[in-house]
Protein backbone atom coordinates (compact mmCIF):
# COMPACT_ATOMS: atom_id res chain seq x y z
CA UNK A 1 -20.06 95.53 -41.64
CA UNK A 2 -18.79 93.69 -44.53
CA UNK A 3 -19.44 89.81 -44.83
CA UNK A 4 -16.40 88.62 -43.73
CA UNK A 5 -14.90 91.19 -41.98
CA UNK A 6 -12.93 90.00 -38.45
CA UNK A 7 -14.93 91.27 -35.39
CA UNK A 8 -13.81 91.21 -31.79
CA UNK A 9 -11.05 91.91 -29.30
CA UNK A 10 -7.39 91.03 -30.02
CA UNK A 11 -4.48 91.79 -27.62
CA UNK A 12 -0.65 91.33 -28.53
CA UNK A 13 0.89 89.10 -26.05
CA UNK A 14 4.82 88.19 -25.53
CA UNK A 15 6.41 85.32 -27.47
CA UNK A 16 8.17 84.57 -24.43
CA UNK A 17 4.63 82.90 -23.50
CA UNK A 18 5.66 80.52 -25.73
CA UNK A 19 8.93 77.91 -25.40
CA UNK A 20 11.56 78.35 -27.26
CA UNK A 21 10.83 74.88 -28.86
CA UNK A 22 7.48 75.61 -29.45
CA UNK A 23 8.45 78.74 -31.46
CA UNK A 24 11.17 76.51 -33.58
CA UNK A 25 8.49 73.89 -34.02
CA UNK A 26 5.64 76.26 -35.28
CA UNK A 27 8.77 78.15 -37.35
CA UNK A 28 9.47 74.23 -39.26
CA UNK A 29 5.55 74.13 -39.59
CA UNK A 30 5.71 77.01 -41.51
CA UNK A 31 8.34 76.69 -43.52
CA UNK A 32 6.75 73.72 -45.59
CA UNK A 33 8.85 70.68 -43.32
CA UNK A 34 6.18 67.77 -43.50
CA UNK A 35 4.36 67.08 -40.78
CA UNK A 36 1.58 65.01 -39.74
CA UNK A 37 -0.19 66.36 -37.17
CA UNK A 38 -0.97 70.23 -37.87
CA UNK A 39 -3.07 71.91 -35.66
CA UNK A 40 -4.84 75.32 -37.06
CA UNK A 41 -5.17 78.74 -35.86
CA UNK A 42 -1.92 79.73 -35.58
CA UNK A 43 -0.68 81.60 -38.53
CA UNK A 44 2.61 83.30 -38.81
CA UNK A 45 3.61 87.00 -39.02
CA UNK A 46 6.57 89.35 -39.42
CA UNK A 47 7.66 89.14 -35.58
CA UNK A 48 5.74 86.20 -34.18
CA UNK A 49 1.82 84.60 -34.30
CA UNK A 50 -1.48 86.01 -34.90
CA UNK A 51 -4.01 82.92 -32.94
CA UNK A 52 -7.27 82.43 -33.58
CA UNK A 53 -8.81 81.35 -30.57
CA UNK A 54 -11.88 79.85 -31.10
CA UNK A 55 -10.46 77.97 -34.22
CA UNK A 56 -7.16 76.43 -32.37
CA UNK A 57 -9.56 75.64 -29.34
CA UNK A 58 -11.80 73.87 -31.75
CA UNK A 59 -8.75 71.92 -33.40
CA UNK A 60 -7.53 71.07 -30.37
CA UNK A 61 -11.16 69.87 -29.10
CA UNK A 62 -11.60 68.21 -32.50
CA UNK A 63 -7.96 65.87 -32.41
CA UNK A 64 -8.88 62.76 -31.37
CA UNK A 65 -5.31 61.43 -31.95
CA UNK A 66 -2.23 60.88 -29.61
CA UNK A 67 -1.37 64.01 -28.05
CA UNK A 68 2.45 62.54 -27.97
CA UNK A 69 2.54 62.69 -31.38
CA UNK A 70 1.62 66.15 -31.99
CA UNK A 71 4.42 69.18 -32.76
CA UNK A 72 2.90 71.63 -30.99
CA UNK A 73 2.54 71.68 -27.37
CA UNK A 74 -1.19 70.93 -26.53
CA UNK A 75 -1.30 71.57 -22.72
CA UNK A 76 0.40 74.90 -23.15
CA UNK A 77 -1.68 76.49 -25.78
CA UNK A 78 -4.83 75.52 -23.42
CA UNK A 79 -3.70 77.73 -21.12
CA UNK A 80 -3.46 80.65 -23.43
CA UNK A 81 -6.71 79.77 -24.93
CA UNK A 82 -8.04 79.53 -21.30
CA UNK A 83 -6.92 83.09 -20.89
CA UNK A 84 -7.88 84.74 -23.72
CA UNK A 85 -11.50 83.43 -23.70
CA UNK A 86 -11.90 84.20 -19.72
CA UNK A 87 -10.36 87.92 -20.66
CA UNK A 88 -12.76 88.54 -23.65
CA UNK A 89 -10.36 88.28 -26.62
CA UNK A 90 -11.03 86.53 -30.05
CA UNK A 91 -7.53 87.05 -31.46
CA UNK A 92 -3.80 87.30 -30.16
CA UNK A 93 -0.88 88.54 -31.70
CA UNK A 94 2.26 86.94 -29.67
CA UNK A 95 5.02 89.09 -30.70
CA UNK A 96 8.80 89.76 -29.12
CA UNK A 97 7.72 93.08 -27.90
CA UNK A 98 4.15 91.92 -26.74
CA UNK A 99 2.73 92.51 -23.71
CA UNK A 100 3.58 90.16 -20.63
CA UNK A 101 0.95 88.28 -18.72
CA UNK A 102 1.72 87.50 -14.95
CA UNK A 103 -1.38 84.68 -15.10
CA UNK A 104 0.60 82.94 -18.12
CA UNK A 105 3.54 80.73 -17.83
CA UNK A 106 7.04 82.84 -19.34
CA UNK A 107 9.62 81.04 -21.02
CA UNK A 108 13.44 82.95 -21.17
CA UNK A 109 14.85 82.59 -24.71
């Protein structure tokens, strides 16, 4: 395997497991609007979000600032970290046409 080659399990999940808000937050994120409380592993793609798990849990493990003040929805993205790790997989890919996950909350936008 090459030195920095990606290695592990990746499943492509429904953006619907994300709010509508979330998804227009992360979209301003990305689009170079300032913000001052970024949290990693999340990086955008054609149709949605590829996640790095272990790197948004760590960011997320890691902020030791007001939760109130972040963009992103902390409590949320737990869960799908929760689910991911307990179902083996090191990467997500949250796209429209994803697959839906009965133990994760579904938002209809």
């Amino acid at each position: 395997m090459k030195k920095g080659k990606w290695e592990g399990k990746y499943r492509v999940i429904s953006t619907e497991h994300i709010s509508y808000e979330e998804d227009q937050c992360l979209l301003s994120l990305f689009r170079g609007v300032p913000a001052d409380s970024y949290i990693g592993g999340i990086i955008p793609c054609a149709y949605g979000y590829i996640v790095v798990v272990d790197s948004l849990r760590e960011d997320i493990e890691n902020y030791t600032g007001d939760p109130a003040k972040l963009d992103i929805d902390i409590s949320m993205w737990k869960l799908i970290i929760e689910w991911a790790e307990a179902s083996g997989y090191s990467m997500l890919r949250l796209d429209r046409d994803g697959d839906i996950i009965e133990e994760l909350p579904k938002f209809d936008w």
